[in-house]
Protein backbone atom coordinates (compact mmCIF):
# COMPACT_ATOMS: atom_id res chain seq x y z
CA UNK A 1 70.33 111.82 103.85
CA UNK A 2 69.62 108.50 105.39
CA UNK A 3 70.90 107.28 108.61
CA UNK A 4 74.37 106.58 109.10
CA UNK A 5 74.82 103.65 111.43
CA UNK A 6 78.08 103.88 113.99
CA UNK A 7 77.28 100.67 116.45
CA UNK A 8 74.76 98.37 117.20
CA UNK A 9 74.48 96.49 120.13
CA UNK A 10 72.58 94.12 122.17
CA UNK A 11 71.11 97.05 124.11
CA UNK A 12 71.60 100.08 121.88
CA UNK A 13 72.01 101.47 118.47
CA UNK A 14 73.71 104.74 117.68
CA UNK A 15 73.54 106.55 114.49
CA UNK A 16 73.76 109.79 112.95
CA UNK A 17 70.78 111.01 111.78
CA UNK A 18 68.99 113.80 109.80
CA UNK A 19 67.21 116.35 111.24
CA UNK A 20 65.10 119.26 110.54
CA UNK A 21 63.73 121.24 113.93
CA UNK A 22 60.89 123.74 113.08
CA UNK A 23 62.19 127.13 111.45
CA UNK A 24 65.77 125.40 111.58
CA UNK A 25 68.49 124.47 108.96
CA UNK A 26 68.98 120.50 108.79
CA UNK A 27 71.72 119.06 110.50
CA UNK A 28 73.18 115.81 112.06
CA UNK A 29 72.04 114.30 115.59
CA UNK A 30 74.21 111.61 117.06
CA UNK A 31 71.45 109.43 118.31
CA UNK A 32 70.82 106.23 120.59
CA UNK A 33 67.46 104.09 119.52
CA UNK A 34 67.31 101.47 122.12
CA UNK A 35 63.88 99.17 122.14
CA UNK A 36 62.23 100.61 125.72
CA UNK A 37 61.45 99.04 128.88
CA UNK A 38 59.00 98.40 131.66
CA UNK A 39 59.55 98.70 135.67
CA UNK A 40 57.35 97.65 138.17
CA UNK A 41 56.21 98.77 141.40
CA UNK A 42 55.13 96.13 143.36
CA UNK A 43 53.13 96.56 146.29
CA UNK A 44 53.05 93.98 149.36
CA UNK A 45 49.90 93.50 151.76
CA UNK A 46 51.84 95.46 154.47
CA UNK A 47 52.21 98.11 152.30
CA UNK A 48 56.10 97.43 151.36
CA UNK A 49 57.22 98.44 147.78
CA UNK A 50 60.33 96.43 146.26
CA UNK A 51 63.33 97.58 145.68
CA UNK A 52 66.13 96.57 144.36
CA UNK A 53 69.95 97.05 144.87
CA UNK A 54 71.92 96.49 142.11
CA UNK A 55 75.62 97.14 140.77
CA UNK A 56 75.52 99.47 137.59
CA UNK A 57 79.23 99.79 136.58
CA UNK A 58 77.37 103.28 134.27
CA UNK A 59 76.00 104.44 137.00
CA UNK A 60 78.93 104.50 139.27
CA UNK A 61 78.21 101.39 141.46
CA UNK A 62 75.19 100.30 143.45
CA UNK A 63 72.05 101.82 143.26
CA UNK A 64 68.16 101.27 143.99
CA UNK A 65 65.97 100.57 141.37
CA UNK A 66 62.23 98.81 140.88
CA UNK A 67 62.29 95.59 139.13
CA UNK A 68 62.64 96.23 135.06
CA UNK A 69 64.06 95.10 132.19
CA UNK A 70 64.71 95.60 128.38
CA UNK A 71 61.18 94.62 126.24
CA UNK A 72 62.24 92.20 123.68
CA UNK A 73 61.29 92.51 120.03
CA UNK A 74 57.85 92.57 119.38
CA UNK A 75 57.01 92.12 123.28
CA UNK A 76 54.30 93.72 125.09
CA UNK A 77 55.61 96.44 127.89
CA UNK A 78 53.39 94.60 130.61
CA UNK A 79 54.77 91.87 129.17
CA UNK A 80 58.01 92.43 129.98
CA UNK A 81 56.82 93.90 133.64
CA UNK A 82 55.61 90.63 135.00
CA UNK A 83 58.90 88.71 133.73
CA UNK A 84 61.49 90.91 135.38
CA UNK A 85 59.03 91.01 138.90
CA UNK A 86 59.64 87.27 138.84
CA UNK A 87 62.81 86.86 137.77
CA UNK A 88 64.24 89.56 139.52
CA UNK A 89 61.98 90.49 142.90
CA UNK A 90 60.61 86.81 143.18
CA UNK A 91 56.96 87.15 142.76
CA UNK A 92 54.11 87.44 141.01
CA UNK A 93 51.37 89.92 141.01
CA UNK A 94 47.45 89.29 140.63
CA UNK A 95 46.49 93.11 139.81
CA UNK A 96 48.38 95.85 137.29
CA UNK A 97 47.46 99.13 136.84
CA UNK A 98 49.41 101.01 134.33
CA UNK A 99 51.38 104.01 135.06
CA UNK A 100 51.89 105.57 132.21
CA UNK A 101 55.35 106.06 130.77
CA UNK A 102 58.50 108.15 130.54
CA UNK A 103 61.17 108.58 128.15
CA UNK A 104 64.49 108.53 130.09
CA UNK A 105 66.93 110.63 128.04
CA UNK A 106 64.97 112.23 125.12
CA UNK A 107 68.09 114.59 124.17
CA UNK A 108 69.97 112.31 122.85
CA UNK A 109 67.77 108.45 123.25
CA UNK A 110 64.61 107.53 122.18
CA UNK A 111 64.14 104.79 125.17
CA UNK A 112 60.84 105.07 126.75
CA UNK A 113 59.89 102.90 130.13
CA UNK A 114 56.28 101.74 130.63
CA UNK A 115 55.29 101.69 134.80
CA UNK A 116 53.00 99.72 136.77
CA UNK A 117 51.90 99.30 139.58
CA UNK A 118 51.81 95.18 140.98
CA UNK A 119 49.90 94.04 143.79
CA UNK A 120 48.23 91.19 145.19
CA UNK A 121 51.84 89.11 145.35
CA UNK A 122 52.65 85.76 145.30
CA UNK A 123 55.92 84.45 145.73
CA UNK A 124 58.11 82.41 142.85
CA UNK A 125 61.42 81.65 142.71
CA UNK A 126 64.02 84.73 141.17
CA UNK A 127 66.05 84.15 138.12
CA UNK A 128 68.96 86.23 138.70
CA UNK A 129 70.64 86.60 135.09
CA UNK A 130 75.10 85.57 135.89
CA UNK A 131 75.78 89.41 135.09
CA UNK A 132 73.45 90.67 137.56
CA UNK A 133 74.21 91.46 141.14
CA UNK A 134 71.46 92.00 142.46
CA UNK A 135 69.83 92.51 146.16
CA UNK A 136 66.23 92.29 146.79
CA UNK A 137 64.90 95.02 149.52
CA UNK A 138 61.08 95.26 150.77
CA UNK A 139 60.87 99.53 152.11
CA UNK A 140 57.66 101.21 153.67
CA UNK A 141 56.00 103.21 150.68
CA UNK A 142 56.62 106.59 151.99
CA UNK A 143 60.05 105.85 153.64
CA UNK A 144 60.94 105.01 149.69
CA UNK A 145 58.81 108.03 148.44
CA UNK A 146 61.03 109.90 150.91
CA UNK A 147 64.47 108.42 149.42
CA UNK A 148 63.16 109.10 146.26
CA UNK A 149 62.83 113.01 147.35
CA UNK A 150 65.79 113.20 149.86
CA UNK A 151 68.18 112.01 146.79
CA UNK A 152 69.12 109.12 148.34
CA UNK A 153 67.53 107.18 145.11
CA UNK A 154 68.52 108.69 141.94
CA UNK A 155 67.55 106.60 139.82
CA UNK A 156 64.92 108.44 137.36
CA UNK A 157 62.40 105.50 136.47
CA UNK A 158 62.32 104.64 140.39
CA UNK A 159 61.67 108.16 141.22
CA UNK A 160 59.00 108.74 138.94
CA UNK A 161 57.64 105.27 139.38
CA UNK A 162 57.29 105.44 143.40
CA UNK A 163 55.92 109.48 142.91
CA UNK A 164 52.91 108.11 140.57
CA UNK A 165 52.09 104.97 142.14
CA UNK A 166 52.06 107.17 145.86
CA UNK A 167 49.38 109.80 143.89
CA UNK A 168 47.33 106.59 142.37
CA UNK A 169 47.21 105.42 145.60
CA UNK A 170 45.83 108.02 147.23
CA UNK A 171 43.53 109.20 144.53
CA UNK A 172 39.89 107.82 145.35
């Protein structure tokens, strides 16, 4: 049984599809394929990571998140990285390290976000898309790590993000 297609979006596209789970009976999955993303951690001389406050009518209203975006078809995830740290943080970073990736809702999405880590930043100007409300927000590493931990960010990517750039930096 191929998949049966219920919406497709700019963003997502949800579909029932077959599936057969080890030492299970096929059956249906109602499932979201949506093209991935990248986030960035970007690091300052001081030591100030950038966050960002935005409005996210899903998520219940504002929240803090690192810069990322949607890749676009056939883009690179680092790709993608170093646009939305310019258009949305305002600079530009000299050094990337890659920090691995996670996929954000596997139960029922197939969306995976690439991390990095950005340093060595110059500023450029933002490009704030008109749907975006967005506030830009330089924190202390560990006082983010700790709103990461206290709960006070809940976004996943930006909890996951500032936890693994924290351990790269303080690997040797």
């Amino acid at each position: 049984m191929p998949r049966t297609p219920i919406y497709h979006g700019r963003l997502v596209d949800l579909g029932i599809e077959p599936v057969r789970l080890p030492g299970a009976r096929p059956f249906t999955l109602e499932l979201v394929r949506h093209p991935g993303g990248a986030a960035v951690v970007a690091l300052n001389e001081v030591g100030e990571v950038c966050l960002i406050r935005q409005y996210r009518h899903a998520g219940g209203g504002w929240i803090w998140e690192l810069p990322a975006g949607k890749l676009e078809p056939g883009e690179p995830p680092e790709v993608t990285a170093r646009r939305e740290l310019e258009e949305e943080a305002g600079v530009r970073a000299g050094r990337w390290d890659a920090l691995g990736s996670l996929l954000s809702t596997p139960g029922f999405c197939d969306e995976r976000i690439h991390l990095y880590l950005a340093r060595d930043l110059t500023p450029v100007p933002t490009a704030h898309e008109e749907h975006e409300h967005i506030e830009v927000h330089w924190r202390p590493l560990d006082d983010a790590v700790a709103q990461a931990m206290s709960g006070e960010i809940d976004d996943a990517k930006t909890i996951i993000g500032l936890l693994r750039a924290a351990a790269c930096l303080k690997t040797p």
